[in-house]
PDB file of N, CA and C in Angstrom:
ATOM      1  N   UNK A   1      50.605 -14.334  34.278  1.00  0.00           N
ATOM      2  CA  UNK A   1      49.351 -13.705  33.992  1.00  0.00           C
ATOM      3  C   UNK A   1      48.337 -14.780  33.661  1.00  0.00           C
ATOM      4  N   UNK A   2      47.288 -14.617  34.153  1.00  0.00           N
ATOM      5  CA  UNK A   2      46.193 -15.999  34.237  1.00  0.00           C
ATOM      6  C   UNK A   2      44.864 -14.774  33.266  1.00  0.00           C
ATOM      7  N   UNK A   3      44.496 -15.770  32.540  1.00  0.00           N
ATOM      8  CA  UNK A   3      43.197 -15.109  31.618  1.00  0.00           C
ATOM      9  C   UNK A   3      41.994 -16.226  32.178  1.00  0.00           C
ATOM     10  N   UNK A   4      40.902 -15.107  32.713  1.00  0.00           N
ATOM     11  CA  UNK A   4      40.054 -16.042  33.216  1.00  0.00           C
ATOM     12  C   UNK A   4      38.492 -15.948  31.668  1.00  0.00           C
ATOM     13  N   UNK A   5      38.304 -16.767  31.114  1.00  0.00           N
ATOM     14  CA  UNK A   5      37.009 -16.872  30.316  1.00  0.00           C
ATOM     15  C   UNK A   5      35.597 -16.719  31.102  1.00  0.00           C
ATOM     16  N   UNK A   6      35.122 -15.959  30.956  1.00  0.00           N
ATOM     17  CA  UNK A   6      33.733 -15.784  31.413  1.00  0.00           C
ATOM     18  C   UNK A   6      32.809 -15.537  30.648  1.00  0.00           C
ATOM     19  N   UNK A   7      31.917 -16.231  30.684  1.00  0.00           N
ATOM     20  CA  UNK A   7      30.697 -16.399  29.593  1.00  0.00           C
ATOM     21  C   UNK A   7      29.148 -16.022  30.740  1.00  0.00           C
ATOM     22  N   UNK A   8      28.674 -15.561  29.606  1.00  0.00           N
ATOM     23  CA  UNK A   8      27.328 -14.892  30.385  1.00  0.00           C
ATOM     24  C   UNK A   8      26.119 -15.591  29.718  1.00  0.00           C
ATOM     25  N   UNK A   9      25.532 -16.277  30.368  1.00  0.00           N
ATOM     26  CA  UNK A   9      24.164 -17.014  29.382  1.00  0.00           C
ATOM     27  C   UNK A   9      23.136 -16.282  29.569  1.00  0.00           C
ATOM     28  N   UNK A  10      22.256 -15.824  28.318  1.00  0.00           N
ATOM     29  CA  UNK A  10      21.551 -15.403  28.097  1.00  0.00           C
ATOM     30  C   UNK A  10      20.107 -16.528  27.749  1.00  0.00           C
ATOM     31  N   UNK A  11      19.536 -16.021  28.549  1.00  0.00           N
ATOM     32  CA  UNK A  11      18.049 -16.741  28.274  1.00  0.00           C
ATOM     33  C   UNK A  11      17.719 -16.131  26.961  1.00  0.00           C
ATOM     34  N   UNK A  12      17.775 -16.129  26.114  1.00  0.00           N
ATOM     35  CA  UNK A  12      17.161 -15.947  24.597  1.00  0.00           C
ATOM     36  C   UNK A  12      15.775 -16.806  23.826  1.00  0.00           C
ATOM     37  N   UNK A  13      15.171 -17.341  24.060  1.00  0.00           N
ATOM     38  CA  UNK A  13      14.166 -18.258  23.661  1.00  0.00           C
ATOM     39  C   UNK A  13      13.288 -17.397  22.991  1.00  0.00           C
ATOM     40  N   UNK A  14      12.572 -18.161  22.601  1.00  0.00           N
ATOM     41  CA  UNK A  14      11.445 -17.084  22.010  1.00  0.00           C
ATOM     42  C   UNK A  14      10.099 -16.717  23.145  1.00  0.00           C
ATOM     43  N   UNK A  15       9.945 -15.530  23.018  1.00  0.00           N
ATOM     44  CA  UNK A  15       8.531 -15.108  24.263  1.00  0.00           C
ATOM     45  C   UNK A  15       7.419 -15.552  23.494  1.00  0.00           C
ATOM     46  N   UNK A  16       6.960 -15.826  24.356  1.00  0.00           N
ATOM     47  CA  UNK A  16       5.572 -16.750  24.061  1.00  0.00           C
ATOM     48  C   UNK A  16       4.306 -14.932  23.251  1.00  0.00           C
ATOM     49  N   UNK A  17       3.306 -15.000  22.518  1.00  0.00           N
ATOM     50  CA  UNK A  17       3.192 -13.557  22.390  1.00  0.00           C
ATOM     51  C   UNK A  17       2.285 -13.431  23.511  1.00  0.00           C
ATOM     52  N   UNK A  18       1.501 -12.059  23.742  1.00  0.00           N
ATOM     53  CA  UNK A  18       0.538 -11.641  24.815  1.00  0.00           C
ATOM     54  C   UNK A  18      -0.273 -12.091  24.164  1.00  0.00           C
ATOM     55  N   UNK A  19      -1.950 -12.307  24.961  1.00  0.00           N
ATOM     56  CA  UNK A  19      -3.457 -12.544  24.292  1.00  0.00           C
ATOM     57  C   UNK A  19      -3.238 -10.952  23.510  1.00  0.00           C
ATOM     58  N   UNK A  20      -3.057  -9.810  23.665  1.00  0.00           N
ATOM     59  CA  UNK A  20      -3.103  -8.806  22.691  1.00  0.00           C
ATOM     60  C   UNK A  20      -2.637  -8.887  21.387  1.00  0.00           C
ATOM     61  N   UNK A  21      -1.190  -9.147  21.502  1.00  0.00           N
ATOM     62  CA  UNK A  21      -0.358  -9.515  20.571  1.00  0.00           C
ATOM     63  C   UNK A  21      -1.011 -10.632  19.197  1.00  0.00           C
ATOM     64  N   UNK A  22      -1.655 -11.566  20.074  1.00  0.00           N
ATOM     65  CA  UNK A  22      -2.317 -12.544  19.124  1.00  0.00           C
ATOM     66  C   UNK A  22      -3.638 -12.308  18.653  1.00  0.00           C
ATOM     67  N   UNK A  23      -4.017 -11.633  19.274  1.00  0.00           N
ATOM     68  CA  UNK A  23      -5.471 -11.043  19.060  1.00  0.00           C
ATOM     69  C   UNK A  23      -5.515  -9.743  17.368  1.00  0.00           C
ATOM     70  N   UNK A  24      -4.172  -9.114  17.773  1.00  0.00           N
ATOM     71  CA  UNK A  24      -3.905  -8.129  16.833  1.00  0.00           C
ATOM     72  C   UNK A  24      -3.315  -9.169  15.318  1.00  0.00           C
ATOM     73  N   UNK A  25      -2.674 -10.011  15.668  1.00  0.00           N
ATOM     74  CA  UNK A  25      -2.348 -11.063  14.210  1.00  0.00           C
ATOM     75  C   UNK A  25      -3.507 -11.415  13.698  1.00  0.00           C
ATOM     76  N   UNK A  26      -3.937 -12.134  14.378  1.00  0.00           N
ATOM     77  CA  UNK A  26      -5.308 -12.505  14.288  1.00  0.00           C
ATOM     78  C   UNK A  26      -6.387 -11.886  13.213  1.00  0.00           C
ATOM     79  N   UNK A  27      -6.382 -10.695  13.715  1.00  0.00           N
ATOM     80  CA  UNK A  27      -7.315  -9.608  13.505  1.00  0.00           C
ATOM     81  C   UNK A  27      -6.742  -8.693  11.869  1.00  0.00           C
ATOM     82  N   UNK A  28      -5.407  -9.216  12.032  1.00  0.00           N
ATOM     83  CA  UNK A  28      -4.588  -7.938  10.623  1.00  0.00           C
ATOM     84  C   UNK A  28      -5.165  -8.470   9.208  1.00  0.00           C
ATOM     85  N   UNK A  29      -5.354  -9.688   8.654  1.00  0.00           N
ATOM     86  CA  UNK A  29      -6.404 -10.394   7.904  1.00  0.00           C
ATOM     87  C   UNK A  29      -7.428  -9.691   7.431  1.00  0.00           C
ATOM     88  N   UNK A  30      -8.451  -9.241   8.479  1.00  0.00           N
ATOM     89  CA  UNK A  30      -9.963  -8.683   8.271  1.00  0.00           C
ATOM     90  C   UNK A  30      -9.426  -7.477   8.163  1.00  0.00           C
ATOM     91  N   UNK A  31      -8.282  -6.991   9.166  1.00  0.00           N
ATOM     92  CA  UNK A  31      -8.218  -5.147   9.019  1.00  0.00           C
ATOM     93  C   UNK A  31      -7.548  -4.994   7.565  1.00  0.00           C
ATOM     94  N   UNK A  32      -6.885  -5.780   7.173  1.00  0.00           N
ATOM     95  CA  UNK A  32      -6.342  -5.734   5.487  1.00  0.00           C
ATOM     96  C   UNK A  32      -7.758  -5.707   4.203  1.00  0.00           C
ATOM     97  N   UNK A  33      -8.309  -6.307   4.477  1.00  0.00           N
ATOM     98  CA  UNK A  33      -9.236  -7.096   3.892  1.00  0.00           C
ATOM     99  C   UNK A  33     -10.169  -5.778   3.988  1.00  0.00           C
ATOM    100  N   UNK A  34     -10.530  -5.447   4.760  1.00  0.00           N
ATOM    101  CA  UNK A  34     -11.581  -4.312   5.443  1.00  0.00           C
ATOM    102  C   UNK A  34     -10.472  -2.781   4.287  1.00  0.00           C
ATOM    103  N   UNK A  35      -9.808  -2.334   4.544  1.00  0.00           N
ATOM    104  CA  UNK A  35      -9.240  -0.861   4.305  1.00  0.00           C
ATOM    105  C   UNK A  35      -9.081  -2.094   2.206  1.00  0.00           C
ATOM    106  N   UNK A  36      -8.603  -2.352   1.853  1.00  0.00           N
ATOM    107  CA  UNK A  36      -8.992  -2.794   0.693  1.00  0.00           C
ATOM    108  C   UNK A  36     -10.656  -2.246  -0.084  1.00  0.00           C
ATOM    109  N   UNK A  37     -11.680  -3.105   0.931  1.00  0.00           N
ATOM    110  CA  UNK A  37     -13.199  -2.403   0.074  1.00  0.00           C
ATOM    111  C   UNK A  37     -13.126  -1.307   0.314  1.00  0.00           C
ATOM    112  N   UNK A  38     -12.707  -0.743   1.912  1.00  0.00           N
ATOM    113  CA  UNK A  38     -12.889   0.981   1.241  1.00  0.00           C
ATOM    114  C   UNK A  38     -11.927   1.820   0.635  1.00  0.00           C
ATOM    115  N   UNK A  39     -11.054   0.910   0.296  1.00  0.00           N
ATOM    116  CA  UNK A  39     -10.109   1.944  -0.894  1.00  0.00           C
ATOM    117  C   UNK A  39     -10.546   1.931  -2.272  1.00  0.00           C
ATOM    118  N   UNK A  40     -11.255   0.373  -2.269  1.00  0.00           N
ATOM    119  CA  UNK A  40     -12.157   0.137  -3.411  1.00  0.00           C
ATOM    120  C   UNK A  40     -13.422   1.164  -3.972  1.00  0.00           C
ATOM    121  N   UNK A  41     -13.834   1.458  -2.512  1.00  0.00           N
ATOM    122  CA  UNK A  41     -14.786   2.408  -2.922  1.00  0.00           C
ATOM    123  C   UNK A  41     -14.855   4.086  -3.090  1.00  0.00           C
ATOM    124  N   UNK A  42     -13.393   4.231  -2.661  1.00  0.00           N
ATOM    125  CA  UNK A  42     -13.059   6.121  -2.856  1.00  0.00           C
ATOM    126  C   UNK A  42     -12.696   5.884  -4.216  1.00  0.00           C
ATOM    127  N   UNK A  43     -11.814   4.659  -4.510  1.00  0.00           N
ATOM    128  CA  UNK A  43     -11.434   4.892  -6.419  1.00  0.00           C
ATOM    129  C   UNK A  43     -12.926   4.796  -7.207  1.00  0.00           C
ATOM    130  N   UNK A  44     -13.796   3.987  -6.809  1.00  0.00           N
ATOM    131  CA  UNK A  44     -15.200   3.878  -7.231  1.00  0.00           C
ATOM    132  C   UNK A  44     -15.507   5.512  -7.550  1.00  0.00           C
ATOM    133  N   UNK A  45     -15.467   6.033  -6.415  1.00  0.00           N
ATOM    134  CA  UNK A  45     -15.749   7.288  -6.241  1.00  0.00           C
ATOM    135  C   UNK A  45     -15.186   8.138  -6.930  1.00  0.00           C
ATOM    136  N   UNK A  46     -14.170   7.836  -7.592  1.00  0.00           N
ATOM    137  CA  UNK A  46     -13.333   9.334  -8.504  1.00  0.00           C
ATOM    138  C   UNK A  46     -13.255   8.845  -9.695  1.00  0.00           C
ATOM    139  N   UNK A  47     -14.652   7.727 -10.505  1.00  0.00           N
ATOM    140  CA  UNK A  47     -15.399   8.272 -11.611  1.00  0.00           C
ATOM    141  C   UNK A  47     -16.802   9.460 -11.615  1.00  0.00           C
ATOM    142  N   UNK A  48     -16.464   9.988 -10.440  1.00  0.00           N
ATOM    143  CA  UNK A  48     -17.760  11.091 -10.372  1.00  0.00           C
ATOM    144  C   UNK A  48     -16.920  12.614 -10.502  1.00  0.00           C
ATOM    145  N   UNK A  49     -15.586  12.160 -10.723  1.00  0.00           N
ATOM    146  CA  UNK A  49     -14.687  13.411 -11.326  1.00  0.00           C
ATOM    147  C   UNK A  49     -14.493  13.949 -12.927  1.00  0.00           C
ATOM    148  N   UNK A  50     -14.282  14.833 -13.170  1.00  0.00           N
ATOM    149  CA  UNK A  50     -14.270  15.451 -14.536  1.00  0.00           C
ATOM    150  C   UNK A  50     -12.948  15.097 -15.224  1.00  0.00           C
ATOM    151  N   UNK A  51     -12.881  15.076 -16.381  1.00  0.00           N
ATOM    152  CA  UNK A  51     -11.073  14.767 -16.852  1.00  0.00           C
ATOM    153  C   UNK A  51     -10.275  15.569 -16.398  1.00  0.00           C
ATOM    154  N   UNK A  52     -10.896  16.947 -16.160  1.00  0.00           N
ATOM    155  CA  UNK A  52     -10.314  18.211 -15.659  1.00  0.00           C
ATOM    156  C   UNK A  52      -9.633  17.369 -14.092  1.00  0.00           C
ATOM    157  N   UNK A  53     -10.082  17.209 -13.448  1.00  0.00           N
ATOM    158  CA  UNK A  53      -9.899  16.750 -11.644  1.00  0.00           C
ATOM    159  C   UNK A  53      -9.010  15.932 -12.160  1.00  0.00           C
ATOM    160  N   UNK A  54      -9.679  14.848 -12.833  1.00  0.00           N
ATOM    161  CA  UNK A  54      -8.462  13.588 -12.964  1.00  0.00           C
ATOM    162  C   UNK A  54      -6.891  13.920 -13.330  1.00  0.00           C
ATOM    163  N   UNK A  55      -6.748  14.454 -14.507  1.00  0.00           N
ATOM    164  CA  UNK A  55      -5.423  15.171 -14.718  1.00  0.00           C
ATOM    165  C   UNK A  55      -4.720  16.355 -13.751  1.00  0.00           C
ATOM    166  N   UNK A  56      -5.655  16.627 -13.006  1.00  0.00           N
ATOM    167  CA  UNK A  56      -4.846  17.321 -11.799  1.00  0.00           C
ATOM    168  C   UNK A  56      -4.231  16.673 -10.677  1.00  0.00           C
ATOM    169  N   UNK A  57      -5.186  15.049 -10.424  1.00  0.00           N
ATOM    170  CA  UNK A  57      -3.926  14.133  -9.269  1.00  0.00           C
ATOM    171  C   UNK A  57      -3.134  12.990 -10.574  1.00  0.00           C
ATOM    172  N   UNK A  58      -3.366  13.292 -11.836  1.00  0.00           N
ATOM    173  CA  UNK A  58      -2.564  12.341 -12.236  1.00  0.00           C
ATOM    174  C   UNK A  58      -2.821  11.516 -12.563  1.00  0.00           C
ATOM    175  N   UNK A  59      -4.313  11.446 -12.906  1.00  0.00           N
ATOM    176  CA  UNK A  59      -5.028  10.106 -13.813  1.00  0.00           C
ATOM    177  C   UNK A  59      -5.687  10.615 -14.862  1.00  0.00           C
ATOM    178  N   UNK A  60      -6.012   9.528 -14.914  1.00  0.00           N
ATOM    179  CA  UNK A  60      -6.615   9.319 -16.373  1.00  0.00           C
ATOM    180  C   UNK A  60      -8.089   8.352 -16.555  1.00  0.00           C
ATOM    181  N   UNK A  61      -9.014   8.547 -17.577  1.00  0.00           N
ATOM    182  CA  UNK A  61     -10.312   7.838 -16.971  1.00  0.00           C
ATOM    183  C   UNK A  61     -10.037   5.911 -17.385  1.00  0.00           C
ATOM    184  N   UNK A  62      -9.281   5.896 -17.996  1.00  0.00           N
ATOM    185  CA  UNK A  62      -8.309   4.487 -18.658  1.00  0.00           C
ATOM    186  C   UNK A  62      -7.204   3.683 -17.500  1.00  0.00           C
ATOM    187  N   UNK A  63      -7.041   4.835 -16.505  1.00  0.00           N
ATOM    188  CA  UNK A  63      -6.478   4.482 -15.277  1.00  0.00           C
ATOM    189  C   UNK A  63      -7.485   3.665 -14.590  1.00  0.00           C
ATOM    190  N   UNK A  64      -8.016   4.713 -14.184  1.00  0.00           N
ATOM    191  CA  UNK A  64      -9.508   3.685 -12.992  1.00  0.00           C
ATOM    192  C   UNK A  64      -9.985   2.505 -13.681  1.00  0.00           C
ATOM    193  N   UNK A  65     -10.058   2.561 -15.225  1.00  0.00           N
ATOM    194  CA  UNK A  65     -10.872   1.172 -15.778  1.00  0.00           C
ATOM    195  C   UNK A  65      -9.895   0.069 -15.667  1.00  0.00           C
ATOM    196  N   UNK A  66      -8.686   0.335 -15.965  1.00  0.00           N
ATOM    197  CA  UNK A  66      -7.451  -0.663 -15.916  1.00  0.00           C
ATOM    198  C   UNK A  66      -7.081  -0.994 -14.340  1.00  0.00           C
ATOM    199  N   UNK A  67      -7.069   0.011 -13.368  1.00  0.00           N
ATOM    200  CA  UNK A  67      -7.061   0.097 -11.745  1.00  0.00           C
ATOM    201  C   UNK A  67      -8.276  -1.629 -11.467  1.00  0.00           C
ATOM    202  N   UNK A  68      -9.180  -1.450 -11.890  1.00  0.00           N
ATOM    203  CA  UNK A  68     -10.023  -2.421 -11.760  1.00  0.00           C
ATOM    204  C   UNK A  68      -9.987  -3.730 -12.136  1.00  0.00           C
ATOM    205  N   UNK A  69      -9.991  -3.584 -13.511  1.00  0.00           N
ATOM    206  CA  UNK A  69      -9.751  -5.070 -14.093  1.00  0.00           C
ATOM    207  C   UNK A  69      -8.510  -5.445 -14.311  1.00  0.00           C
ATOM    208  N   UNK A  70      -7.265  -4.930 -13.432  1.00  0.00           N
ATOM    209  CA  UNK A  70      -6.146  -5.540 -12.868  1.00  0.00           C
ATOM    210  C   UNK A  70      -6.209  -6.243 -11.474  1.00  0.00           C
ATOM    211  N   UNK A  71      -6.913  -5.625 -10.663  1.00  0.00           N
ATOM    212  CA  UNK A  71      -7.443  -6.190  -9.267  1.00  0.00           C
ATOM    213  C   UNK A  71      -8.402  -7.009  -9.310  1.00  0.00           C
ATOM    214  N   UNK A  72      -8.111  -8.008  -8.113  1.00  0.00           N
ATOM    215  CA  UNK A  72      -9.432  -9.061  -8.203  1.00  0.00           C
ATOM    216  C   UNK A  72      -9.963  -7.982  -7.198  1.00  0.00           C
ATOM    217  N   UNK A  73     -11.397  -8.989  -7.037  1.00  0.00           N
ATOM    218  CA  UNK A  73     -11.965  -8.210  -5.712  1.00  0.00           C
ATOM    219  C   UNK A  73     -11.348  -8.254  -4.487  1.00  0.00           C
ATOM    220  N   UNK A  74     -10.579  -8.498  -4.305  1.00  0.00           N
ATOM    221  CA  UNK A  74      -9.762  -8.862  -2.548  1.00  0.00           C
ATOM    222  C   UNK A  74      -8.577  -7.918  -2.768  1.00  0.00           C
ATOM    223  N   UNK A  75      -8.279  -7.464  -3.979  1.00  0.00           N
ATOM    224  CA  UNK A  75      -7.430  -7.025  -4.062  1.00  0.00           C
ATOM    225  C   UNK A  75      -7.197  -5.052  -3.993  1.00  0.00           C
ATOM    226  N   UNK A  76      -6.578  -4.580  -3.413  1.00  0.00           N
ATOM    227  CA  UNK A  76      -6.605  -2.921  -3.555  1.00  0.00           C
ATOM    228  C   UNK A  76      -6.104  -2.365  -4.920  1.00  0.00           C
ATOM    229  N   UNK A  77      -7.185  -1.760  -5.775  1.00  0.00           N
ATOM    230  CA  UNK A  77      -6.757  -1.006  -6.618  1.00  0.00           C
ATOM    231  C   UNK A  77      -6.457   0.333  -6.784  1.00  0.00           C
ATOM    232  N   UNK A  78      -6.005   1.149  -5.247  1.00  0.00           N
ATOM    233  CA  UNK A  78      -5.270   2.077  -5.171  1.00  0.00           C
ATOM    234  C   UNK A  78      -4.038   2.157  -5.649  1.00  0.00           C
ATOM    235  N   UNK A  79      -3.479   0.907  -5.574  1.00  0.00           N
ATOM    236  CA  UNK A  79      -1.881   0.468  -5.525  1.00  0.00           C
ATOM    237  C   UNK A  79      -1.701   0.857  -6.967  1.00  0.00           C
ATOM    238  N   UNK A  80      -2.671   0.389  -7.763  1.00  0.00           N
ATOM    239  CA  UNK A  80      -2.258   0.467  -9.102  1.00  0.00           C
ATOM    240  C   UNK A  80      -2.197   1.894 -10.169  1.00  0.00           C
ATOM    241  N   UNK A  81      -3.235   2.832  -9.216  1.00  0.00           N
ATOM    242  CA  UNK A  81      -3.734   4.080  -9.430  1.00  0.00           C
ATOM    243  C   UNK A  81      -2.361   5.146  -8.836  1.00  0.00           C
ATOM    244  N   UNK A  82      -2.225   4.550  -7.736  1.00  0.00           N
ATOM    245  CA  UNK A  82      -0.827   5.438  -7.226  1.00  0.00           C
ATOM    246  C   UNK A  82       0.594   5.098  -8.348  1.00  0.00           C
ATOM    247  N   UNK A  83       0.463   3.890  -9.056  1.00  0.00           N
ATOM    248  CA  UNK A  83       1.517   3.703  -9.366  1.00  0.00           C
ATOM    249  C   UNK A  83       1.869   4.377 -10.872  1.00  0.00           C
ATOM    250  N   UNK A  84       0.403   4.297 -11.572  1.00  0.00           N
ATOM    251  CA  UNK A  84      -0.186   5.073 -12.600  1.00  0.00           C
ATOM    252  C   UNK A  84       0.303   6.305 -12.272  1.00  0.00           C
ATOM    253  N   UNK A  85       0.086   6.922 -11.563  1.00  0.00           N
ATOM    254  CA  UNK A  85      -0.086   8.611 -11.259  1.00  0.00           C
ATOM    255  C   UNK A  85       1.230   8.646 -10.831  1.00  0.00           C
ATOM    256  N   UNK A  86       2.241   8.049 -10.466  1.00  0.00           N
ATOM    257  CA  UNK A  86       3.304   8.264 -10.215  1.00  0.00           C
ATOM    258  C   UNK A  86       4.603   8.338 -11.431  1.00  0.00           C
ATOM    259  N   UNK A  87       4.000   7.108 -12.195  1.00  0.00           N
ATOM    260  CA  UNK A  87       5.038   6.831 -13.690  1.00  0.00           C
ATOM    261  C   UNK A  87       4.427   8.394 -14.816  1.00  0.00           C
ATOM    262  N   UNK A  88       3.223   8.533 -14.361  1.00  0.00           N
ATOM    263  CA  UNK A  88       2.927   9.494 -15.319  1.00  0.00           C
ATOM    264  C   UNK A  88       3.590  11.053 -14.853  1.00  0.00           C
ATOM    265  N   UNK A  89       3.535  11.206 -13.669  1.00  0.00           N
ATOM    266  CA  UNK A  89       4.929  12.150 -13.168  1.00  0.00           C
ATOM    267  C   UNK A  89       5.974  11.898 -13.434  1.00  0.00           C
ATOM    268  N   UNK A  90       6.718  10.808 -13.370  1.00  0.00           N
ATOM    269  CA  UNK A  90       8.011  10.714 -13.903  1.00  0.00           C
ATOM    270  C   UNK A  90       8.001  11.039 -15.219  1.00  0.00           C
ATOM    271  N   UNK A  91       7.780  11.179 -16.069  1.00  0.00           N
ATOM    272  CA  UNK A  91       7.305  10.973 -17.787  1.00  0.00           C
ATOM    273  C   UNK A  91       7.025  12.987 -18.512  1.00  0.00           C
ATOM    274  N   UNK A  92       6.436  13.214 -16.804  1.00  0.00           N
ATOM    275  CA  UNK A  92       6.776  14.692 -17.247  1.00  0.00           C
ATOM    276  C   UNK A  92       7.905  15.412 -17.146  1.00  0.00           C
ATOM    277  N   UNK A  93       8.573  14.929 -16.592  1.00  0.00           N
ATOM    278  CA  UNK A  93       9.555  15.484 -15.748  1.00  0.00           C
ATOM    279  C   UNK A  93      10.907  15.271 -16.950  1.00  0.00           C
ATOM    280  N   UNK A  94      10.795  14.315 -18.226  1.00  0.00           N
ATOM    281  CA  UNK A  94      11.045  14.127 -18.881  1.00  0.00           C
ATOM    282  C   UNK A  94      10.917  14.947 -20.274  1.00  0.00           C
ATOM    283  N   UNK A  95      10.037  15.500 -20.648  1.00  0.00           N
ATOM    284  CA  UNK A  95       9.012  16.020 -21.216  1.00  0.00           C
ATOM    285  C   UNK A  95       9.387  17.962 -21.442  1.00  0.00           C
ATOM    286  N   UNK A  96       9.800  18.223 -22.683  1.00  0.00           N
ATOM    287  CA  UNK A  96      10.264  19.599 -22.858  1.00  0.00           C
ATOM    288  C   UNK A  96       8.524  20.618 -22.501  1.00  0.00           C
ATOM    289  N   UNK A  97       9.240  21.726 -21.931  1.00  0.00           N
ATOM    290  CA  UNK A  97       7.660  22.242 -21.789  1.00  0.00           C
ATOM    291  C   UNK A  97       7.093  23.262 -22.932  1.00  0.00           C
ATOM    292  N   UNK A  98       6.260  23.225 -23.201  1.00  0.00           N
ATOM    293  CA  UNK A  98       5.620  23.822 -24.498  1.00  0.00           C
ATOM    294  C   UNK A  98       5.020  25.183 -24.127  1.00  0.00           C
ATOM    295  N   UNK A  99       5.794  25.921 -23.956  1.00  0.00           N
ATOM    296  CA  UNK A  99       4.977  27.381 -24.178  1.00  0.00           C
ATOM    297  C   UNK A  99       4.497  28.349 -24.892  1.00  0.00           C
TER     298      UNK A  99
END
């Protein structure tokens, strides 16, 4: 009985990217940068809410002020508002209910 080895070479290299491909890297920078100010500016926007509104998605008016002066300006202070509004759900969920 004869065992024959056969090996298959694979061209594997790396593909060079498309002009699209590089155009879109390129470009993810400004599109980051860009959805940042306007996330900046809907949280801007929900100090024109009542405490009433705020405690219904889960903030607080100490949220948005802290949302801010945790973020630089380049930075999204949604992240910090979602994360707020999220620990403060967990915390109820904890929490005997008072009727």
């Amino acid at each position: 009985m004869h065992t024959t080895d056969r090996t298959l070479e694979l061209d594997c290299s790396k593909l060079t990217p498309t002009l699209f491909q590089r155009l879109v890297a390129g470009l993810a920078p400004l599109v980051s940068l860009f959805r940042g100010f306007r996330n900046r500016m809907e949280v801007n926007g929900l100090h024109d809410l009542n405490d009433s509104q705020l405690r219904d998605i889960g903030l607080t008016r100490a949220d948005l002020t802290s949302a801010f002066l945790a973020s630089t300006f380049f930075e999204d202070p949604s992240e910090h508002l979602t994360r707020s509004a999220r620990n403060r759900w967990r915390l109820q969920l904890f929490r005997p209910h008072e009727d």
